[in-house]
Every structure is written in C-alpha cells, then in structure tokens.
PDB file of N, CA and C in Angstrom:
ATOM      1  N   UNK A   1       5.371  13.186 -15.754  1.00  0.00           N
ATOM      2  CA  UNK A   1       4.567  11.982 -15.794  1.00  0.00           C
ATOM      3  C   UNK A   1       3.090  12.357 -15.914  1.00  0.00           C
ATOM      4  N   UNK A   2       2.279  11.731 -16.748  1.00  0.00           N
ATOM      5  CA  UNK A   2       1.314  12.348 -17.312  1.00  0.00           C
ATOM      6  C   UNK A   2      -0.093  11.321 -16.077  1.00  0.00           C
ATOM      7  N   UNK A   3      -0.732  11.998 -15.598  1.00  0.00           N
ATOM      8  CA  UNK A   3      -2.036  11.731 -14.605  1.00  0.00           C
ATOM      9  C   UNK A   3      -2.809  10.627 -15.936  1.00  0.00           C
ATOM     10  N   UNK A   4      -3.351   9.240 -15.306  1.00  0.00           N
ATOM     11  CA  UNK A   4      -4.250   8.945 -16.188  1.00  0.00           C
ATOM     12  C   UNK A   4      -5.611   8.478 -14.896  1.00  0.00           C
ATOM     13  N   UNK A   5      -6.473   9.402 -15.200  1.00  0.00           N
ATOM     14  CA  UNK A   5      -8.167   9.512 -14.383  1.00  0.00           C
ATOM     15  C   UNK A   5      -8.830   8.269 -15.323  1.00  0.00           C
ATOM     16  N   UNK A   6      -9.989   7.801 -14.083  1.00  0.00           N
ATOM     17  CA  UNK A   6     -10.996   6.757 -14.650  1.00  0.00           C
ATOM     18  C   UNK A   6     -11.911   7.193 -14.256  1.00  0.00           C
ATOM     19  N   UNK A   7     -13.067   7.384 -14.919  1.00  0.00           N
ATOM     20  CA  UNK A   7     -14.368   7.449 -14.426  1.00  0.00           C
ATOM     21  C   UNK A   7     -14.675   6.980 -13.467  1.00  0.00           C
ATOM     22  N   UNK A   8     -15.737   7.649 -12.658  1.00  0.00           N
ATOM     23  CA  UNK A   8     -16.227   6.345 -11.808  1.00  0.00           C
ATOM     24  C   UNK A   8     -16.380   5.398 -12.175  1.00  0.00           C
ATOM     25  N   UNK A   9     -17.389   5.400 -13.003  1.00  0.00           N
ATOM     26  CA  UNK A   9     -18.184   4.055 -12.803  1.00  0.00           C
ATOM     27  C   UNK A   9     -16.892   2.433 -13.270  1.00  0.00           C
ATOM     28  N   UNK A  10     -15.777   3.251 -14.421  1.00  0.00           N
ATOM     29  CA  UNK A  10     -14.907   2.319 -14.468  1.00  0.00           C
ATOM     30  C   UNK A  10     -13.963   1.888 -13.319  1.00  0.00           C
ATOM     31  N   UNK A  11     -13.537   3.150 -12.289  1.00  0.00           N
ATOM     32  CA  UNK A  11     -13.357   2.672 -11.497  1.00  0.00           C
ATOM     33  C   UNK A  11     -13.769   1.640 -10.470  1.00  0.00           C
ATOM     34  N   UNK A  12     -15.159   1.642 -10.170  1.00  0.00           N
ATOM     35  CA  UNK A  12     -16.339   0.996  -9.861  1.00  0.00           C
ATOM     36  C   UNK A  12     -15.849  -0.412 -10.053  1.00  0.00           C
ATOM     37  N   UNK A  13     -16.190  -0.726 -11.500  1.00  0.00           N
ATOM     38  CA  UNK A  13     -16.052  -2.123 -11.722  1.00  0.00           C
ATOM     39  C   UNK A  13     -14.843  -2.757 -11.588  1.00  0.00           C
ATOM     40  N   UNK A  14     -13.682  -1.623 -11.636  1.00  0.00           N
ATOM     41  CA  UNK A  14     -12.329  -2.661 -11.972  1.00  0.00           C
ATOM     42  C   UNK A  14     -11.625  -2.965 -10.629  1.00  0.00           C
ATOM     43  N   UNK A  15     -12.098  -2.113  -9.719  1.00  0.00           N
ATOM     44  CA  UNK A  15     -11.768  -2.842  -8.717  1.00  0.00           C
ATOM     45  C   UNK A  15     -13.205  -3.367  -7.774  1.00  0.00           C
ATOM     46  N   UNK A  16     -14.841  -3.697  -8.200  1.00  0.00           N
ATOM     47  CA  UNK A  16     -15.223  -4.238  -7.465  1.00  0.00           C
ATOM     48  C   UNK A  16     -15.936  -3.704  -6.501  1.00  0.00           C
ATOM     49  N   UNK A  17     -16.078  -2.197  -6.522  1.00  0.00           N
ATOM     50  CA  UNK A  17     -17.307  -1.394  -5.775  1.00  0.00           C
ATOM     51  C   UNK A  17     -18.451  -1.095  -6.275  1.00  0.00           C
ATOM     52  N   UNK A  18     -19.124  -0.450  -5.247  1.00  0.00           N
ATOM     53  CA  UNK A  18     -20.752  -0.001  -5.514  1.00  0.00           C
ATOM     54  C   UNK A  18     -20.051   1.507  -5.999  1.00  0.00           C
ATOM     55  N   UNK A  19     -20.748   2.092  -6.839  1.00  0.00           N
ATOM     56  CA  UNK A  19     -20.653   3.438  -7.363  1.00  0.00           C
ATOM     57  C   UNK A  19     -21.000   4.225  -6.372  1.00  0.00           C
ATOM     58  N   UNK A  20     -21.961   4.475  -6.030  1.00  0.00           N
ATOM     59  CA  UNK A  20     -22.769   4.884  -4.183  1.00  0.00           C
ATOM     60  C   UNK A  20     -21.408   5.299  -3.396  1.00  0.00           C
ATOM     61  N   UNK A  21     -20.836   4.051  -3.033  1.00  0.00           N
ATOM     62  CA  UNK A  21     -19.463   3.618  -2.090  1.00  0.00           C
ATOM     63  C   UNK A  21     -18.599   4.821  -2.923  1.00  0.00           C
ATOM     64  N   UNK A  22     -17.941   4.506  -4.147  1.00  0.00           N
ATOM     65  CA  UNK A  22     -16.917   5.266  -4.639  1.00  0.00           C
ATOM     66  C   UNK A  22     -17.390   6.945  -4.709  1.00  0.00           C
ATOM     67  N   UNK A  23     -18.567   7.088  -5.010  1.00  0.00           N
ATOM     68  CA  UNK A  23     -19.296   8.477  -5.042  1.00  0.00           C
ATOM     69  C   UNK A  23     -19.016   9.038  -3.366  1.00  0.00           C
ATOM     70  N   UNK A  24     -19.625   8.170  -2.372  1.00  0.00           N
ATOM     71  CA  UNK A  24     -19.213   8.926  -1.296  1.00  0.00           C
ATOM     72  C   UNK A  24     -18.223   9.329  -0.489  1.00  0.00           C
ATOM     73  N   UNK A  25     -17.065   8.364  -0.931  1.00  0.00           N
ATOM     74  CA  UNK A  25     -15.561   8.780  -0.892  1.00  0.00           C
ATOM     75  C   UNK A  25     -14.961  10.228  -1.041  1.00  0.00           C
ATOM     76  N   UNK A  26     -15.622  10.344  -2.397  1.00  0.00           N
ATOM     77  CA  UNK A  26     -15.133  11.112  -3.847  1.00  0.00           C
ATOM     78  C   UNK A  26     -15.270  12.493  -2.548  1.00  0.00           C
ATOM     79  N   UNK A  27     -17.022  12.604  -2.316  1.00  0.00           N
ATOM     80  CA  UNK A  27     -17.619  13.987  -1.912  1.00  0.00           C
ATOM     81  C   UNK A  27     -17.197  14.441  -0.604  1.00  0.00           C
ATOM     82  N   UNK A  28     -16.648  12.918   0.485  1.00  0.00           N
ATOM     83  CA  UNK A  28     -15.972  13.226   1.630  1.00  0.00           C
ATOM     84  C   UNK A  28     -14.494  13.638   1.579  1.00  0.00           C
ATOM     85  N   UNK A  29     -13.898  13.109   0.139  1.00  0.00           N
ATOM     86  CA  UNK A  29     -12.362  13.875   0.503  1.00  0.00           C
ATOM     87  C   UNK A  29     -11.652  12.518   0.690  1.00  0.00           C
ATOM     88  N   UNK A  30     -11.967  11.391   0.676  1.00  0.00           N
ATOM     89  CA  UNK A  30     -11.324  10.571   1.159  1.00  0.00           C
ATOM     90  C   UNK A  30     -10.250   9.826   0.107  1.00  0.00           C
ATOM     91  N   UNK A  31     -10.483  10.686  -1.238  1.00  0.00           N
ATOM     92  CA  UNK A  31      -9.386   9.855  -1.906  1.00  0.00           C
ATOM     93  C   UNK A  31      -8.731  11.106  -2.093  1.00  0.00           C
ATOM     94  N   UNK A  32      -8.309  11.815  -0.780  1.00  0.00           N
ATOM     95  CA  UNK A  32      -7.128  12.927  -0.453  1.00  0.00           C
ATOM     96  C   UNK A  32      -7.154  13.935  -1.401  1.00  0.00           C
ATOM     97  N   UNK A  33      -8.500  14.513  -1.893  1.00  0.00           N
ATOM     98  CA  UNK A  33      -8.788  15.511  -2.279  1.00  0.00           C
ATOM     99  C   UNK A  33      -8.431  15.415  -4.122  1.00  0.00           C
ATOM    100  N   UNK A  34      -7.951  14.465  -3.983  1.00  0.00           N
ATOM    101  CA  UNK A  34      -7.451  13.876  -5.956  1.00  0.00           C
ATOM    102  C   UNK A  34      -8.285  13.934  -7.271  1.00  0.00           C
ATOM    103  N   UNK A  35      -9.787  13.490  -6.243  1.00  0.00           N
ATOM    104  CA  UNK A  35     -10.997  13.291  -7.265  1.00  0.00           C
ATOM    105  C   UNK A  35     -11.252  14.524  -7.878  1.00  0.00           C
ATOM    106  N   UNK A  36     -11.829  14.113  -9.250  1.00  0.00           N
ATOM    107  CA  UNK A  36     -12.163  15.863  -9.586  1.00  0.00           C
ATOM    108  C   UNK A  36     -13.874  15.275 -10.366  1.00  0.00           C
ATOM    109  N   UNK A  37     -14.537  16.315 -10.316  1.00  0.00           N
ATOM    110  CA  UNK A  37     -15.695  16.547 -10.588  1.00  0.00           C
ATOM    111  C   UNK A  37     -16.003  17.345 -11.588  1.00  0.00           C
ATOM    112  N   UNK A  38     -16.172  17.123 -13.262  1.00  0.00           N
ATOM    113  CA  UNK A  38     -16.334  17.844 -14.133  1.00  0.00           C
ATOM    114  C   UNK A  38     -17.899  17.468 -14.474  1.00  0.00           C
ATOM    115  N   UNK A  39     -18.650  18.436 -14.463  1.00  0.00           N
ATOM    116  CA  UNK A  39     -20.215  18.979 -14.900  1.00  0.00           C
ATOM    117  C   UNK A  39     -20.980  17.540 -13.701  1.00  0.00           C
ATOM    118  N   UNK A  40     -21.317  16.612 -14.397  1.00  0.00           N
ATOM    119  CA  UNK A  40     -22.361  15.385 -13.406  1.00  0.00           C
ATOM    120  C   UNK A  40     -21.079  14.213 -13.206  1.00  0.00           C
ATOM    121  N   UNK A  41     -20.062  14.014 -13.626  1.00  0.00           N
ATOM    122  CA  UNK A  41     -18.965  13.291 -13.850  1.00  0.00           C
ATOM    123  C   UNK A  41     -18.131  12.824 -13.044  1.00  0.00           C
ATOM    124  N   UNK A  42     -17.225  12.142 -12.243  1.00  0.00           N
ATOM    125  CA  UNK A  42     -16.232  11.942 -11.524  1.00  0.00           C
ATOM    126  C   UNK A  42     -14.936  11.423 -12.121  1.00  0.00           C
ATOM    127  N   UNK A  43     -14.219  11.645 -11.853  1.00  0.00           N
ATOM    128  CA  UNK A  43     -12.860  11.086 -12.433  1.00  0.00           C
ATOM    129  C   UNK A  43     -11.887  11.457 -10.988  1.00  0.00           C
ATOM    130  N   UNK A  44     -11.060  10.072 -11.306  1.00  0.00           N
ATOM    131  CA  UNK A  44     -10.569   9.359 -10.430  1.00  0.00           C
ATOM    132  C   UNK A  44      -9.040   8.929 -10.644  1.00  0.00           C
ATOM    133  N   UNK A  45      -8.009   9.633 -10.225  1.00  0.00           N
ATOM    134  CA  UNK A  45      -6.649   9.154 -10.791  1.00  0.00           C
ATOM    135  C   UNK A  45      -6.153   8.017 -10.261  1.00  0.00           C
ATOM    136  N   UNK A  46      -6.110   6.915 -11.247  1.00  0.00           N
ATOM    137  CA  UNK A  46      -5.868   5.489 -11.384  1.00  0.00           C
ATOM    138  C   UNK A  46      -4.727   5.526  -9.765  1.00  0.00           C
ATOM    139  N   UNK A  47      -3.867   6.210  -9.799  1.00  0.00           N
ATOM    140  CA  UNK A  47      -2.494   5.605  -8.680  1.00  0.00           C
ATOM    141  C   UNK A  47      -3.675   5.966  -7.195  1.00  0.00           C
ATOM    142  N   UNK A  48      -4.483   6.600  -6.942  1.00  0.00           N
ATOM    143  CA  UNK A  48      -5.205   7.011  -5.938  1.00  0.00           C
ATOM    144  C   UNK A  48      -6.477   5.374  -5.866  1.00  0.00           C
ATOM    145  N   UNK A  49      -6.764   4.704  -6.615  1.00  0.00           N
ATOM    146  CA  UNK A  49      -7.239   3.941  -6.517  1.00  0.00           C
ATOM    147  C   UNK A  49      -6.522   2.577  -5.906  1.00  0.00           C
ATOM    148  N   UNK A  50      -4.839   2.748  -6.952  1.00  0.00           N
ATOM    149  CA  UNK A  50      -4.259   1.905  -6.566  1.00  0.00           C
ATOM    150  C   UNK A  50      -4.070   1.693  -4.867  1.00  0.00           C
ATOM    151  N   UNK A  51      -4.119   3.393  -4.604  1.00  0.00           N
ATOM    152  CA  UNK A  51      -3.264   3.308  -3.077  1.00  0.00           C
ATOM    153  C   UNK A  51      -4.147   3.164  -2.325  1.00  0.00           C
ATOM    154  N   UNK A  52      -5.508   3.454  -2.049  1.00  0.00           N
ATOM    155  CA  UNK A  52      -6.250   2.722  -1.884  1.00  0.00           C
ATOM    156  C   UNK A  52      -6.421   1.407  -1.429  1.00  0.00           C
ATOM    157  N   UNK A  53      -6.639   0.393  -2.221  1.00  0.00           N
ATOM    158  CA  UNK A  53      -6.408  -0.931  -2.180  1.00  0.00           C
ATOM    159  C   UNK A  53      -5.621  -1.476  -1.351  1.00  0.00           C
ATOM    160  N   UNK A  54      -3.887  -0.592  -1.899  1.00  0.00           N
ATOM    161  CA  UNK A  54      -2.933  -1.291  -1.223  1.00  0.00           C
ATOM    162  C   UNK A  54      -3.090  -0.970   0.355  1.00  0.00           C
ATOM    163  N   UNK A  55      -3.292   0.370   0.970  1.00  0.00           N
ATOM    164  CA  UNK A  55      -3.615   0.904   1.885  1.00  0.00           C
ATOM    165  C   UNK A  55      -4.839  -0.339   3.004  1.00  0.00           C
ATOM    166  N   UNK A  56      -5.905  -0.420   2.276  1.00  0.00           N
ATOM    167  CA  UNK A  56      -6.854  -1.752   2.520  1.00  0.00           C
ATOM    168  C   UNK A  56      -6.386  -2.967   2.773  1.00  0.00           C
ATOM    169  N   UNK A  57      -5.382  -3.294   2.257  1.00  0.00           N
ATOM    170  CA  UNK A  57      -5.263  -4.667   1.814  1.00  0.00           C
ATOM    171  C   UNK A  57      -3.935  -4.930   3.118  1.00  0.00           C
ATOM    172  N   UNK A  58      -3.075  -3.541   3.328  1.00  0.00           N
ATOM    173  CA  UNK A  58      -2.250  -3.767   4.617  1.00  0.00           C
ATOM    174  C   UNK A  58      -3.198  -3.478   5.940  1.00  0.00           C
ATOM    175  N   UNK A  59      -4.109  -2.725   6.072  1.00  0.00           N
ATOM    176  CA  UNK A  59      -4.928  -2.808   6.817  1.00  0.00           C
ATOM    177  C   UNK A  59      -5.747  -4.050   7.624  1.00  0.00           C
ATOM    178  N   UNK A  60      -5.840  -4.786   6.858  1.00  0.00           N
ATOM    179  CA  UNK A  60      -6.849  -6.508   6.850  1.00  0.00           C
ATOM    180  C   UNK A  60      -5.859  -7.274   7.270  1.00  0.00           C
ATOM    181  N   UNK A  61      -4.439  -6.995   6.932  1.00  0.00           N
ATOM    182  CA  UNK A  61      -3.363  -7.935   7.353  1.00  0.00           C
ATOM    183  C   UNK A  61      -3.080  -8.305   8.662  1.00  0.00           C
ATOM    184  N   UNK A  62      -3.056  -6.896   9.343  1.00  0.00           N
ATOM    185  CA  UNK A  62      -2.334  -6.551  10.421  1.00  0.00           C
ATOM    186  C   UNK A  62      -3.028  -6.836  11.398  1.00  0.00           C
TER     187      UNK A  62
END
C-alpha cells in the first residue's frame, strides 16, 4: 500500500489549522514520529492526520 504525504501547509488547510500548530507537532514528535522533513519542507502522511482527528474527536466526546 503505497504512503500518500501532504504538505503542510495543505495539510493546514484541509483540516483547519494554523501552520505554527501543525509545524509544532511535526518538531515535537507528536504525529508519532511519521512526519518527515525534506530541505525547509514538511510532509505529512494523510492516515496520520486522519488519526489524529479521529483520536480528537473521541477525546471531546468522552
């Protein structure tokens, strides 16, 4: 199954964050070490965003 990465900044918009926010994630590790960093760049594998969310979204529930 083939990885598909989003930029930040697309990540950013499609789900609705500050770049700042997603940038400091990225550098703490918090999207479980997934993010990768090529030259000034971030990329972000789409299912790590997803889980994310979903992760958030059972969080707020409970």
């Amino acid at each position: 199954m083939e990885k598909r990465y989003l930029r930040i900044e697309t990540a950013a918009k499609a789900y609705d964050m500050n770049i700042r926010t997603l940038r400091q994630m990225c550098l703490a590790g918090e999207l479980k070490g997934k993010a990768k960093k090529v030259g000034r760049l971030w990329f972000i594998p789409s299912m790590e965003m997803k889980k994310l969310f979903e992760e958030d979204s059972h969080a707020t529930e409970n």
